[in-house]
N, C-alpha and C. Protein backbone atom coordinates (compact mmCIF):
# COMPACT_ATOMS: atom_id res chain seq x y z
N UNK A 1 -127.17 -29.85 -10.76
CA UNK A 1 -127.94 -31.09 -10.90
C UNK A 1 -128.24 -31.31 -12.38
N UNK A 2 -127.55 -32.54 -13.13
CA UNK A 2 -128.10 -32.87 -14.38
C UNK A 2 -129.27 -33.03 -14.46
N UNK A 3 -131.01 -32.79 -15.31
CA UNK A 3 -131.78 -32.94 -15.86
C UNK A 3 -132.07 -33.73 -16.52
N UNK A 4 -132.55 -34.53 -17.02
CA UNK A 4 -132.81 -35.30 -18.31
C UNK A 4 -134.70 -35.58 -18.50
N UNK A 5 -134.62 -35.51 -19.59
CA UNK A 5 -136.10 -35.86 -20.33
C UNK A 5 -136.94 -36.59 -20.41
N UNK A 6 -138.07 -37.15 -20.01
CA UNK A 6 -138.33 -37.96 -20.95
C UNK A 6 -140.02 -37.55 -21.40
N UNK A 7 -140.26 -37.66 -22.86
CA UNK A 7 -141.70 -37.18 -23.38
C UNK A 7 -142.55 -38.53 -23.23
N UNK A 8 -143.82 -38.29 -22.90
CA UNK A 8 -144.43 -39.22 -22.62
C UNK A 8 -146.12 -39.34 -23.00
N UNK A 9 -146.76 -40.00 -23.74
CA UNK A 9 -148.32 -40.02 -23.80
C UNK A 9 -148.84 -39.45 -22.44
N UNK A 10 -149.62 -38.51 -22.23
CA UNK A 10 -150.68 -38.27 -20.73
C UNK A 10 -150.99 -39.26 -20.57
N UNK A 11 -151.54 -39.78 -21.01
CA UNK A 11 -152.79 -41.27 -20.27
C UNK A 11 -151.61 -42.18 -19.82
N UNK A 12 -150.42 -42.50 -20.28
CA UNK A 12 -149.53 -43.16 -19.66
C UNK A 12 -148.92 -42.76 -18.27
N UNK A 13 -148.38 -41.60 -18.71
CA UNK A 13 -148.26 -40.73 -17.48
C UNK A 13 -148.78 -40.52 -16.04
N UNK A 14 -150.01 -40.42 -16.27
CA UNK A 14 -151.35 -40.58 -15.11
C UNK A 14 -151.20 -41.96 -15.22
N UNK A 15 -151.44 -42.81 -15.53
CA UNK A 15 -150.86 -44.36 -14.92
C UNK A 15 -149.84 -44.68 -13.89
N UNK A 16 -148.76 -43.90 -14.23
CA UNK A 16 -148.02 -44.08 -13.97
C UNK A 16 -147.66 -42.96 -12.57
N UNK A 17 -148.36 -41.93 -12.63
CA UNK A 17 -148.37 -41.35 -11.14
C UNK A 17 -149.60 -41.60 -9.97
N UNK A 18 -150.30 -42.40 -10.63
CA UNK A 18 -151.02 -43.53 -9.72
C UNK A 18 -150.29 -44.34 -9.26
N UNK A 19 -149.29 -44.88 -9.63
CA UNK A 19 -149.03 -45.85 -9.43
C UNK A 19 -147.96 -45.40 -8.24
N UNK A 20 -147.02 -44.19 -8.63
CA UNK A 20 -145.68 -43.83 -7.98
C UNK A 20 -144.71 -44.37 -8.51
N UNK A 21 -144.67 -45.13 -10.21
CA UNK A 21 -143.50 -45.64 -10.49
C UNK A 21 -143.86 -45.75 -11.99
N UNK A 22 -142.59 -45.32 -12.96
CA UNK A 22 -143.06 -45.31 -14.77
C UNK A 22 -142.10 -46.82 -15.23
N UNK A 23 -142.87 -47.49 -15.59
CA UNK A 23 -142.17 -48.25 -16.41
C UNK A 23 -141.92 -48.70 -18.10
N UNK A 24 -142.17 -47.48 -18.34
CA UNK A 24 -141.75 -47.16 -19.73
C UNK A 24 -142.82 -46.94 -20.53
N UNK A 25 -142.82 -47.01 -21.67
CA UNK A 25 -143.83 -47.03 -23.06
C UNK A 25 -143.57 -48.51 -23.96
N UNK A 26 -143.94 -48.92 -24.83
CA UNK A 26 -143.70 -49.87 -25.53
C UNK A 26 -141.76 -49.94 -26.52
N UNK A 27 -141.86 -48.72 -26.52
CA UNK A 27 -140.38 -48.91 -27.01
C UNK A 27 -139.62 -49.01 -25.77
N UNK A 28 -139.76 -48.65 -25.00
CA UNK A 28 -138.67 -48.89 -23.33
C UNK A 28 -138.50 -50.50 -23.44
N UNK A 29 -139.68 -50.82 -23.71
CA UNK A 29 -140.08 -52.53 -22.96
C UNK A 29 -139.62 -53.01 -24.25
N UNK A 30 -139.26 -52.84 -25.44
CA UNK A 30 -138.96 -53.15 -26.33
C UNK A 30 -137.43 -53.20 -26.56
N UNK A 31 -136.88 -52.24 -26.12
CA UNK A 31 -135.17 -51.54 -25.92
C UNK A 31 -134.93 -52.34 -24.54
N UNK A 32 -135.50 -52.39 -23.52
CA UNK A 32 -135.00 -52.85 -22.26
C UNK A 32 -134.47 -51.88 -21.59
N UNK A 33 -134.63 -50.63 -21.85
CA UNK A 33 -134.83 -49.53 -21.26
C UNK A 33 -135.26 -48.61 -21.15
N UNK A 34 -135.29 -47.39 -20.55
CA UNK A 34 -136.13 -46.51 -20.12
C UNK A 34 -135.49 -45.13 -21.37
N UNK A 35 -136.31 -45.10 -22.58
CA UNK A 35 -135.33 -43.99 -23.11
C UNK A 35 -135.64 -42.41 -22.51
N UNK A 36 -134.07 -41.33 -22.41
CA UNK A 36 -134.48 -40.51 -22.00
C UNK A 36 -133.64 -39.23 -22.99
N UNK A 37 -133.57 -38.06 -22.75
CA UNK A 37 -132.96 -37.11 -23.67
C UNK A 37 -132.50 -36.45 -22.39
N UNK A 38 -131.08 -35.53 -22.94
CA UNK A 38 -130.67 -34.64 -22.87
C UNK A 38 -131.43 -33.28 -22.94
N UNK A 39 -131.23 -31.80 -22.43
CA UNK A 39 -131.95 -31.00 -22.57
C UNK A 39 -131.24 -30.49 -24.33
N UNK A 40 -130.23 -30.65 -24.74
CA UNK A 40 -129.82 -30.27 -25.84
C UNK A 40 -130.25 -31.47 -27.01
N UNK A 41 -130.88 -32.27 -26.40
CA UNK A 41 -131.34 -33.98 -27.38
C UNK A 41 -132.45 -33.81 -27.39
N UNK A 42 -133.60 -33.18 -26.43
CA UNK A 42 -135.08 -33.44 -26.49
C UNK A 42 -135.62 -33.21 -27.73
N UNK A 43 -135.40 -31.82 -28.13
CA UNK A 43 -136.73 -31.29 -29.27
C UNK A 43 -136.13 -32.25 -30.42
N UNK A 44 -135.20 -32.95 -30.60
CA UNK A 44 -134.76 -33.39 -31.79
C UNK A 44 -135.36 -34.79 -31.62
N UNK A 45 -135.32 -35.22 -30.63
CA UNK A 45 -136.27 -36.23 -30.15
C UNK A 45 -137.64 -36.25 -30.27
N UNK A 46 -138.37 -35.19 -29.69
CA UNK A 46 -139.80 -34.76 -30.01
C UNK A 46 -140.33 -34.91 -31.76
N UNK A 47 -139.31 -34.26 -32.64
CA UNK A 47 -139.09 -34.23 -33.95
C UNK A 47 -139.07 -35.78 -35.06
N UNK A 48 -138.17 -36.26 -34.05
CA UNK A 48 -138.29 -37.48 -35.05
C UNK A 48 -138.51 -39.15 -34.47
N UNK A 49 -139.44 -38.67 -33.16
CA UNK A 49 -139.93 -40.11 -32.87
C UNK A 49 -141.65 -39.71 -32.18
N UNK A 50 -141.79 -38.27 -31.98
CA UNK A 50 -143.39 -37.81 -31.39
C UNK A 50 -143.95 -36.60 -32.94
N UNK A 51 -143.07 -36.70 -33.69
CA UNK A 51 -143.98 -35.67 -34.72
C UNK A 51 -145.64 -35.89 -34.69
N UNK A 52 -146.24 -34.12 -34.74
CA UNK A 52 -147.29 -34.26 -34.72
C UNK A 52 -148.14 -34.94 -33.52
N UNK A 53 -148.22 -35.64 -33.00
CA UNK A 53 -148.09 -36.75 -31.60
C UNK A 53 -148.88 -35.07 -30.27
N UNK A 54 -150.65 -35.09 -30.42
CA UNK A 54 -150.60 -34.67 -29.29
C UNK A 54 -150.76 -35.13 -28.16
N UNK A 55 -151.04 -34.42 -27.07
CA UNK A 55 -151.85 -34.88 -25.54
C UNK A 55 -150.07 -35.90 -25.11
N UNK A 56 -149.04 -34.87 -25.33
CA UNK A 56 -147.36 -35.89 -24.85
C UNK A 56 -147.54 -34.91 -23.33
N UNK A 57 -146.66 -35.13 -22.76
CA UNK A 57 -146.35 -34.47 -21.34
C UNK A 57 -144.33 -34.55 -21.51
N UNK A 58 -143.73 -33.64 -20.84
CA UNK A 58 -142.45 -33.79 -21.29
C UNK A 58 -142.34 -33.72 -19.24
N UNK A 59 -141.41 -34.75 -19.05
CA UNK A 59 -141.25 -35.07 -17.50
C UNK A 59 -139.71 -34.31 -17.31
N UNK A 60 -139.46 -33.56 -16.24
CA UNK A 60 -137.91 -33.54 -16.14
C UNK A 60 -137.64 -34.28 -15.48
N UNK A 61 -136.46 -34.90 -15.35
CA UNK A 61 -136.05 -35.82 -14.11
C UNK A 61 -134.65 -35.77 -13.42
N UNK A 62 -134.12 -35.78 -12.09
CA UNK A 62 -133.32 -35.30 -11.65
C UNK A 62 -132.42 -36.32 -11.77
N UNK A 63 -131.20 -36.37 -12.77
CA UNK A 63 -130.56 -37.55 -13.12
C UNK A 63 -129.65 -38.18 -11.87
N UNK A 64 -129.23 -37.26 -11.01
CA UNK A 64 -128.47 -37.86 -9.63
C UNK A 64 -128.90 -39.11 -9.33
N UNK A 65 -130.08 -38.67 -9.00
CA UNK A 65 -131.11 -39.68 -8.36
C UNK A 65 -131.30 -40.49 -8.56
N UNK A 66 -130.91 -40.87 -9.88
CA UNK A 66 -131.10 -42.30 -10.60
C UNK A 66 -130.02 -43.30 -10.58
N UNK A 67 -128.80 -43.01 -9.43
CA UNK A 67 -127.98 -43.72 -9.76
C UNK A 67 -127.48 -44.58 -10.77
N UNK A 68 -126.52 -45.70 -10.56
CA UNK A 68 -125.88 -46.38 -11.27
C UNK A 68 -126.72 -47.41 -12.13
N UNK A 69 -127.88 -47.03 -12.59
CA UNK A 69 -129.07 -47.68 -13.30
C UNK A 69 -129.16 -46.90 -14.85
N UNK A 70 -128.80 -45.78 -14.52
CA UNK A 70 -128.65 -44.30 -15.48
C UNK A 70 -127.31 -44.71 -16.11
N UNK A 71 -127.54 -45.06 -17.58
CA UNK A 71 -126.46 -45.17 -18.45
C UNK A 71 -126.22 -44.26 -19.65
N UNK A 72 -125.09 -43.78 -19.72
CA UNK A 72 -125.73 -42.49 -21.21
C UNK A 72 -124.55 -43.40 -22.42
N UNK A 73 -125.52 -43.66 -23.18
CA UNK A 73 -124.72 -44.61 -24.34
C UNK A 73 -124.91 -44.53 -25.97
N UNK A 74 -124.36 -44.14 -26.25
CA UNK A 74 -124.46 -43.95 -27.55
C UNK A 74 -125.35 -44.51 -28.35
N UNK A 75 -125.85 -43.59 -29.32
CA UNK A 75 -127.02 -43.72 -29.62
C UNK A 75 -127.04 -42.82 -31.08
N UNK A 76 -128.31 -42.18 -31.81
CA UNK A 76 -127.94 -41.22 -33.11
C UNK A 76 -127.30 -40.79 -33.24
N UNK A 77 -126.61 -40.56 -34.33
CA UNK A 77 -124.96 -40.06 -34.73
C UNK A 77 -124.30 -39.96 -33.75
N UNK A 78 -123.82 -40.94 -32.69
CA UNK A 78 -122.63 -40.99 -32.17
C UNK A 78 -123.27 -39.88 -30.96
N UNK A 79 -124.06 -39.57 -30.34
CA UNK A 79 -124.59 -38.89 -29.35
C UNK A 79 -124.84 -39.53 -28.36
N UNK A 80 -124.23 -39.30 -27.18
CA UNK A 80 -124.83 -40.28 -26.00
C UNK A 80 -126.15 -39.88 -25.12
N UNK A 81 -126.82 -41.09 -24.92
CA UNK A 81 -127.94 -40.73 -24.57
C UNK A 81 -128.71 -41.79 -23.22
N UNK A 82 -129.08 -40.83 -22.62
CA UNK A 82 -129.48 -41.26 -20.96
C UNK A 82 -130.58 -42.73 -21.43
N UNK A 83 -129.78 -43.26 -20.77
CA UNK A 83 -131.11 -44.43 -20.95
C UNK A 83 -130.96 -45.57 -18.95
N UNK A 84 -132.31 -45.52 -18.98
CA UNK A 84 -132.14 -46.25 -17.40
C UNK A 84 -132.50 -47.63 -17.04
N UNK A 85 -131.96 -48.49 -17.09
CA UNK A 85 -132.35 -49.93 -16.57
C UNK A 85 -132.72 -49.89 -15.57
N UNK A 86 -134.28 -49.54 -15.14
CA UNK A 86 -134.97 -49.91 -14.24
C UNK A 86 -135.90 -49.10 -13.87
N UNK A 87 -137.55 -49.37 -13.68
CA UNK A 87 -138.28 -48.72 -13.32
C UNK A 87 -138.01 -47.24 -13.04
N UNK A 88 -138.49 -46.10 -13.46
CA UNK A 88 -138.29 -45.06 -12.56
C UNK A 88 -138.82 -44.64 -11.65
N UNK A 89 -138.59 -44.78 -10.49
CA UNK A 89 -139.30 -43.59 -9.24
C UNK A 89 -139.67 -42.05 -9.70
N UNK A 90 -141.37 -42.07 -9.36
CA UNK A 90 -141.28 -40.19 -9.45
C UNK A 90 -140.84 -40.11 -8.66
N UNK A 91 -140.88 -40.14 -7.44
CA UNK A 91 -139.76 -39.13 -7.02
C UNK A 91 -138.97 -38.57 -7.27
N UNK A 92 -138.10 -38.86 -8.08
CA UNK A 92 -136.78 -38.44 -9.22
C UNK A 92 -137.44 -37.26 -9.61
N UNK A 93 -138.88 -37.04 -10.10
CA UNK A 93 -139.20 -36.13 -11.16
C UNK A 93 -139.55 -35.11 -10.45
N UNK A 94 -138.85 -34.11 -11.39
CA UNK A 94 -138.63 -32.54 -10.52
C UNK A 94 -140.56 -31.91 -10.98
N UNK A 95 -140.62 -32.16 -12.27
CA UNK A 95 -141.76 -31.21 -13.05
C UNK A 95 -142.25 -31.83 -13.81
N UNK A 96 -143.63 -32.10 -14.40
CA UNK A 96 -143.86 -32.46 -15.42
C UNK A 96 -144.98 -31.34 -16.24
N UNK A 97 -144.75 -31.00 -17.47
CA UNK A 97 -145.65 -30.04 -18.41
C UNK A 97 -146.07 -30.99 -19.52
N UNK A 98 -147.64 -30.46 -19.83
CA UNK A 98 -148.29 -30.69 -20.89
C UNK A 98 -146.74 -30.25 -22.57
N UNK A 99 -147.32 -30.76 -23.59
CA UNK A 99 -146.45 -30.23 -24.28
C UNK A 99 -147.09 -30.56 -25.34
N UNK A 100 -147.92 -29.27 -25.67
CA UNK A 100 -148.55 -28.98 -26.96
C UNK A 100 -148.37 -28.76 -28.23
N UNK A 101 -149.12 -28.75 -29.01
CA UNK A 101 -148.57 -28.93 -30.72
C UNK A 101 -148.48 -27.46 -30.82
N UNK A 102 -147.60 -26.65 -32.05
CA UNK A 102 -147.78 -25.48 -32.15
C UNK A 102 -148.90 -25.27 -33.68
N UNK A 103 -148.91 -24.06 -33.97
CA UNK A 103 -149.77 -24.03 -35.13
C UNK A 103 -148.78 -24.73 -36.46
N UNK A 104 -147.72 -24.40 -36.22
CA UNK A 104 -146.72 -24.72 -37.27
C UNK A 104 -146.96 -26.73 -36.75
N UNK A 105 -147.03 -27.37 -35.92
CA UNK A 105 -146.77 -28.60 -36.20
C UNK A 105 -146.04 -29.51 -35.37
N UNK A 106 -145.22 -28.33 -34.50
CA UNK A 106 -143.93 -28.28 -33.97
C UNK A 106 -144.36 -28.75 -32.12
N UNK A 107 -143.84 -29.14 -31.25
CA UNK A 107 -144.12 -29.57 -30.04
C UNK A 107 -143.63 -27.91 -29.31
N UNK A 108 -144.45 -27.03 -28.39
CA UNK A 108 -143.93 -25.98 -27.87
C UNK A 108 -143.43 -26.45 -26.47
N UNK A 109 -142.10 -26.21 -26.23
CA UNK A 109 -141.39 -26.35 -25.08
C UNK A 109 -141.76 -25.32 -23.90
N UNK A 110 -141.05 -25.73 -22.92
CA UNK A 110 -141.08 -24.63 -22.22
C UNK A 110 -139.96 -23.94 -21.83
N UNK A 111 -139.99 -22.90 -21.38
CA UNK A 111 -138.73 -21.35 -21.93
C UNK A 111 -137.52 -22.52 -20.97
N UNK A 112 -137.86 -23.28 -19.62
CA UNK A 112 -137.04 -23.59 -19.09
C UNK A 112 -135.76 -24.61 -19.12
N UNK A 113 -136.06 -24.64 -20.49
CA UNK A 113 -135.22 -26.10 -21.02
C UNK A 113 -133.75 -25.00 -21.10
N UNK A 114 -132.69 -26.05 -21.00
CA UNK A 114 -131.12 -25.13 -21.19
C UNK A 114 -131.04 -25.17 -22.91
């Protein structure tokens, strides 16, 4: 089962599992889609669009599930990258973790990322 990412403000988050459905952050609604990472794309993601950035939550999401809405399209240096036209269902979402700053600065993952 492919995985994919997406980091997210808490307070959005809890909105959004009230609700039973995420419809993005301001850059989603801005892009017209739902941006998401790769497990080999996240921390580089975390790095240069959440630096510093606490109280994020990092969601996994079970990419099957997302059918033909789930597009992976090129994106930073020629890297393709999951992006979804259309609301997401949690349901899709396998896990979601807090994802804290480290002392260094750095967002600490968890061991389970590939």
């Amino acid at each position: 089962m492919p995985i994919i990412y997406k980091l997210c403000p808490s307070p959005l988050w809890r909105e959004a599992e009230a609700a039973g459905v995420f419809h993005g952050m301001q850059i989603d609604f801005d892009d017209g889609y739902i941006h998401f990472s790769t497990g080999a794309q996240v921390k580089e993601t975390a790095r240069l669009h959440f630096a510093g950035q606490d109280d994020l939550v990092l969601a996994a999401v079970d990419a099957e599930r997302l059918g033909e809405t789930l597009k992976y399209e090129a994106s930073r240096g020629g890297d393709r990258f999951p992006h979804l036209y259309a609301p997401l269902d949690l349901a899709a979402v396998l896990w979601v973790r807090p994802l804290p700053l480290g002392t260094d600065g750095l967002h600490v993952f968890p061991d389970a990322l590939p």
